[in-house]
Protein backbone atom coordinates (compact mmCIF):
# COMPACT_ATOMS: atom_id res chain seq x y z
CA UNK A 1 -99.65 -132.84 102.22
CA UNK A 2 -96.31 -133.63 100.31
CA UNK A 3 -93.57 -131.52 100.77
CA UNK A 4 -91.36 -132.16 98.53
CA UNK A 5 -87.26 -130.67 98.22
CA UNK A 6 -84.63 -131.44 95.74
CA UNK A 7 -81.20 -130.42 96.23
CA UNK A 8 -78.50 -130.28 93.18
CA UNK A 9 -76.14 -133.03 93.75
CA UNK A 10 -74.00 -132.16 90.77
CA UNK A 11 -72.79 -128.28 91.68
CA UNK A 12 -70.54 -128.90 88.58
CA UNK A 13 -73.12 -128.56 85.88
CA UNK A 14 -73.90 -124.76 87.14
CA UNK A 15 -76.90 -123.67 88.56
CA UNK A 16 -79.76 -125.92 87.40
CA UNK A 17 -82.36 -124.55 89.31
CA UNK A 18 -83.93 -122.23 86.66
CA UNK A 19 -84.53 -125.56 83.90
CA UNK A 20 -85.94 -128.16 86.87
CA UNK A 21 -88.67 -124.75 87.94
CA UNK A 22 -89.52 -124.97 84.15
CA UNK A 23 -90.63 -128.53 84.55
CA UNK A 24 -92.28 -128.54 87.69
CA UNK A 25 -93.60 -125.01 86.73
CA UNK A 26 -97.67 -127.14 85.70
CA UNK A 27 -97.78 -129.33 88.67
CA UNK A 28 -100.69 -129.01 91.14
CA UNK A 29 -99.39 -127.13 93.91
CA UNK A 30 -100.74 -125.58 97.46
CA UNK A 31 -96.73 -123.49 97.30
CA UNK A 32 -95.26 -124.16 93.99
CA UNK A 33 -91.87 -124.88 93.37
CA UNK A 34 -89.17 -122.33 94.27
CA UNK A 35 -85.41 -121.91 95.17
CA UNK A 36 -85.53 -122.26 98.52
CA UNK A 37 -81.99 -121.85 98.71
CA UNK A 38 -78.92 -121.54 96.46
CA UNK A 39 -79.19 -125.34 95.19
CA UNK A 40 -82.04 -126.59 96.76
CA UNK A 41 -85.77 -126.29 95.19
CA UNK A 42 -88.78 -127.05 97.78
CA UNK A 43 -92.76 -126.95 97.01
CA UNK A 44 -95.85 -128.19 98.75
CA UNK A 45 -98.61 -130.65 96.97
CA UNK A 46 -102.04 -132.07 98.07
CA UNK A 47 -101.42 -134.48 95.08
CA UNK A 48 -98.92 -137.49 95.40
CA UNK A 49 -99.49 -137.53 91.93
CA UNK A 50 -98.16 -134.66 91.47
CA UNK A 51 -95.24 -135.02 94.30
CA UNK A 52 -94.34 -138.30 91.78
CA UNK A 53 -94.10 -136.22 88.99
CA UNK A 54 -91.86 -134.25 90.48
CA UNK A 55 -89.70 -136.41 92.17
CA UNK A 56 -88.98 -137.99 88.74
CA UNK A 57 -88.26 -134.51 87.10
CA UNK A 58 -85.32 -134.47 89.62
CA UNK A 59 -84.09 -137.80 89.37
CA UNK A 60 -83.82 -137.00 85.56
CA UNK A 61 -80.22 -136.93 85.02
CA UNK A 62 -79.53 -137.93 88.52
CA UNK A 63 -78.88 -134.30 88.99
CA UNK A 64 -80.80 -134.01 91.95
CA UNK A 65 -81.74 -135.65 95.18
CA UNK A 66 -85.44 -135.88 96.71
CA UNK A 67 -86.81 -135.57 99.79
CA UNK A 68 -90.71 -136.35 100.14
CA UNK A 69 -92.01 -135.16 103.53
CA UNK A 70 -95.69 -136.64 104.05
CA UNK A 71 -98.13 -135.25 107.01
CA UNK A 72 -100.27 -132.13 107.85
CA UNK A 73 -98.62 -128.53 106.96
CA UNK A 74 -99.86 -125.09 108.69
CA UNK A 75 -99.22 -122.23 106.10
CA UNK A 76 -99.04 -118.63 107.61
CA UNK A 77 -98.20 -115.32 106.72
CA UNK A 78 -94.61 -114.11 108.05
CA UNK A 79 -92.75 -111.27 107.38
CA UNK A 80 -88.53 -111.73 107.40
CA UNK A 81 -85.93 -109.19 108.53
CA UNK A 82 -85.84 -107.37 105.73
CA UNK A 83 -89.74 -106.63 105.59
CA UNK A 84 -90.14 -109.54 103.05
CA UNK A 85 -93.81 -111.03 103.40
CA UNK A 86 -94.08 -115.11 102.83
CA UNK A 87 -95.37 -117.90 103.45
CA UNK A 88 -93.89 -119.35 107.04
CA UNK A 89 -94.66 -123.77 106.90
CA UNK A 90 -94.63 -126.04 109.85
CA UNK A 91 -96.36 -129.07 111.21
CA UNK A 92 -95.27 -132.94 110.92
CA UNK A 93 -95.04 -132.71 107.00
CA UNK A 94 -92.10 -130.30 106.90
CA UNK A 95 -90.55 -131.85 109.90
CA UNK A 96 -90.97 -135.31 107.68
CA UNK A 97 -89.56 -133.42 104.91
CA UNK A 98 -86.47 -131.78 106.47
CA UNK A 99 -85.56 -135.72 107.41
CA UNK A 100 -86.31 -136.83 104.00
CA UNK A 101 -83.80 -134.41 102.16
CA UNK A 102 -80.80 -135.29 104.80
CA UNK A 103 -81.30 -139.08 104.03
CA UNK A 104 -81.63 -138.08 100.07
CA UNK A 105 -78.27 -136.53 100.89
CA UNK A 106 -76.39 -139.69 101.04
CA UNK A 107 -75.98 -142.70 98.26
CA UNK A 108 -79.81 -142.93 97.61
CA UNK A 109 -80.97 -140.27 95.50
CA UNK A 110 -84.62 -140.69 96.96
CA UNK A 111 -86.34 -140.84 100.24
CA UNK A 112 -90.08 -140.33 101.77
CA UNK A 113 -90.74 -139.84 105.10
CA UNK A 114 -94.06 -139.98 107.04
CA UNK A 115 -95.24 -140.97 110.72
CA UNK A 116 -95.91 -143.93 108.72
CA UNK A 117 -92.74 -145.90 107.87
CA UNK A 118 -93.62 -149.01 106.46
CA UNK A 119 -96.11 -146.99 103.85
CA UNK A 120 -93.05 -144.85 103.58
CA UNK A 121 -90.61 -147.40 102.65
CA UNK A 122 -93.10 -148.96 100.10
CA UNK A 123 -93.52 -145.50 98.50
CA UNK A 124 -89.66 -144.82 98.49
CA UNK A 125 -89.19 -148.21 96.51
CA UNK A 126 -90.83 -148.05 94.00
CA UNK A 127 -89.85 -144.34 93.53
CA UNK A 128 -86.54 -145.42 93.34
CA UNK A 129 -87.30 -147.94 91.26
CA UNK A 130 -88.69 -145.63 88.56
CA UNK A 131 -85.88 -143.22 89.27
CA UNK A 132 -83.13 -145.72 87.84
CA UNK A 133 -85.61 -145.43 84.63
CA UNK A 134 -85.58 -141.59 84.46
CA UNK A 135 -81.95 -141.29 85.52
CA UNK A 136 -80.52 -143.62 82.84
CA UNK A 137 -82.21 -142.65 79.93
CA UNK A 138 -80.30 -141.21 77.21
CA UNK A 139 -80.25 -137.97 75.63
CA UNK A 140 -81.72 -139.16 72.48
CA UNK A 141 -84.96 -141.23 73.90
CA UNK A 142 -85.08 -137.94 76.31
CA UNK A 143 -85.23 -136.34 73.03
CA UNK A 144 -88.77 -138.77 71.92
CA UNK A 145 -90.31 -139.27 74.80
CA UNK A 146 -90.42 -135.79 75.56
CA UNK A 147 -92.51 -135.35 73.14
CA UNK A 148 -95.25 -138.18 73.97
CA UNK A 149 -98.25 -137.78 75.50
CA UNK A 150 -99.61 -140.57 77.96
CA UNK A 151 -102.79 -141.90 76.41
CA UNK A 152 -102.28 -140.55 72.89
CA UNK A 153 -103.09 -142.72 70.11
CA UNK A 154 -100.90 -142.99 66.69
CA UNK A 155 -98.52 -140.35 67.83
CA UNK A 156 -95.33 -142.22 67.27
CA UNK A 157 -95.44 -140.90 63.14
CA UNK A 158 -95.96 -137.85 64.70
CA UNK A 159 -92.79 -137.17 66.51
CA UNK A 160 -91.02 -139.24 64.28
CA UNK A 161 -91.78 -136.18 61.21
CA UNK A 162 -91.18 -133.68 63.95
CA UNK A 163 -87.59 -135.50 64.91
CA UNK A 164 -87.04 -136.35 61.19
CA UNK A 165 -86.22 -139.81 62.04
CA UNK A 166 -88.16 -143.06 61.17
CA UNK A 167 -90.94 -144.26 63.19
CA UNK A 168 -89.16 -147.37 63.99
CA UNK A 169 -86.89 -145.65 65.15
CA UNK A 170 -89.27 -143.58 67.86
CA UNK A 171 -90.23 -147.22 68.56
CA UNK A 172 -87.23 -148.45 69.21
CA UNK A 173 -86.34 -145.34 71.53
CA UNK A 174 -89.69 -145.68 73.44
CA UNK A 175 -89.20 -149.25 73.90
CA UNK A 176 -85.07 -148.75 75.75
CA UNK A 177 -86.78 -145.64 77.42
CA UNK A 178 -89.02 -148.07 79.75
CA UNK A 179 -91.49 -145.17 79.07
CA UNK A 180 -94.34 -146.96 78.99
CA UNK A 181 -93.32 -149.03 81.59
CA UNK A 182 -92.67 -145.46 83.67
CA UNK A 183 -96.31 -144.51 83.06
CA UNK A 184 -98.00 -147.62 83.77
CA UNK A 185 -96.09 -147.51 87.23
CA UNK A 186 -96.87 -143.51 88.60
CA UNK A 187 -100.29 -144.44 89.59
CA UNK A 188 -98.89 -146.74 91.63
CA UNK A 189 -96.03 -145.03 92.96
CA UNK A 190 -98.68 -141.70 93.92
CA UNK A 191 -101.11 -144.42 95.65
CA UNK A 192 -98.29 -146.16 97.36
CA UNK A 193 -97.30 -142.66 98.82
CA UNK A 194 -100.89 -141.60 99.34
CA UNK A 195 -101.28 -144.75 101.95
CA UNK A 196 -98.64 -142.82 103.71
CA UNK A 197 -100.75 -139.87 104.83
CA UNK A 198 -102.81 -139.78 107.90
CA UNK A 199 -106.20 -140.52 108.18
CA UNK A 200 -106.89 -137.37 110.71
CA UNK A 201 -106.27 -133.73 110.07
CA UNK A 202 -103.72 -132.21 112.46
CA UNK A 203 -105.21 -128.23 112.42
CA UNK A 204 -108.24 -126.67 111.45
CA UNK A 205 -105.91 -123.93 110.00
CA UNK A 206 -103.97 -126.43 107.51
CA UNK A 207 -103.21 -126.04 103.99
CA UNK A 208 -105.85 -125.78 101.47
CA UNK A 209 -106.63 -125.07 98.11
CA UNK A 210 -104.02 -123.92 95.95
CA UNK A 211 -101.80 -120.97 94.77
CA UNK A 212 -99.45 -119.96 92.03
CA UNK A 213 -98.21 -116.81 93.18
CA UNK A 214 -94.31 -117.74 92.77
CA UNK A 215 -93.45 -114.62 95.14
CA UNK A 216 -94.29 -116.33 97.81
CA UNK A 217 -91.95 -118.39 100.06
CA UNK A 218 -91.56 -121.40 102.16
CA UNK A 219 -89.94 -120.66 105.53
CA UNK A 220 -89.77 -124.08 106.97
């Protein structure tokens, strides 16, 4: 499992948790992405694809730092203090996890830890490689390659019409982006971070399957 939290490094630009739910809101999940507290945003993934996807929809901006947690995760019901039912998670994944955010904390905006740490540091590389992509890009290529699709033929005239701007222009955007150069890489980024999980399960009663019920929450 990949456990992944993102905490809003600039408190300046207002709450930006509703906008980074909205892009994380079609990821794969087993717990999707909620506030887990005032500036903070935490979900659980079987997918590293999906746990790279997300990491880069934080580092967009640089508004947020990342925290990848890899290992087994028990999910059970628990009720809070206030009658509140939700989802209670534990297990070496969120203890992984809670380590990975306080490191994300500090200068590097990125960090993945597992019982692994040599996978882990191979995964965290090149994640922060591709985050210096995602985190510098501009406004207007954010504005063209938002609109791509990976694997698309011919689309280029397309968004160019919808933009109203040339198609060498949505070239030339594409090509400063690094956006193809992003794409070709998150395979390997997700399969660099799925070495990192361990070969045994840790609990008959781990995760599985998924859900999409957004009321529910991670106590971790």
């Amino acid at each position: 499992m990949y456990v992944v939290t993102l905490d809003q490094r600039r408190r300046e630009a207002g709450d930006l948790v509703p906008g980074l739910l909205r892009r994380l809101a079609e990821l794969e999940t087993v717990v999707p992405f909620q506030r887990a507290r005032a500036h903070a945003v935490q979900g659980i993934t079987a997918d590293p694809g999906a746990a790279v996807a997300a990491a880069l929809a934080g580092l967009r901006g640089a508004a947020w730092s990342v925290g990848i947690g890899v290992g087994p995760v028990r999910l059970e019901t628990a009720t809070d203090s206030e009658g509140r039912t939700g989802l209670r998670a534990d297990g070496p994944g969120t203890a992984h996890a809670r380590r990975a955010a306080e490191a994300a904390a500090g200068r590097a905006p990125v960090h993945v830890a597992a019982d692994d740490a040599p996978a882990a540091a191979q995964a965290q590389a090149v994640l922060r490689l591709l985050g210096r992509i995602v985190a510098e890009r501009s406004d207007a290529e954010w504005r063209v390659v938002d609109l791509l699709v990976p694997g698309a033929r011919g689309q280029q005239k397309v968004v160019a019409a919808e933009l109203g701007i040339s198609p060498q222009a949505v070239s030339k955007a594409v090509a400063r982006s690094l956006w193809q150069e992003e794409q070709d890489a998150r395979p390997a980024a997700a399969r660099l971070l799925g070495l990192c999980e361990p070969d045994q399960d840790w609990s008959a009663g781990g995760a599985h399957g998924s859900t999409r019920n957004p009321s529910e929450s991670i106590h971790s």
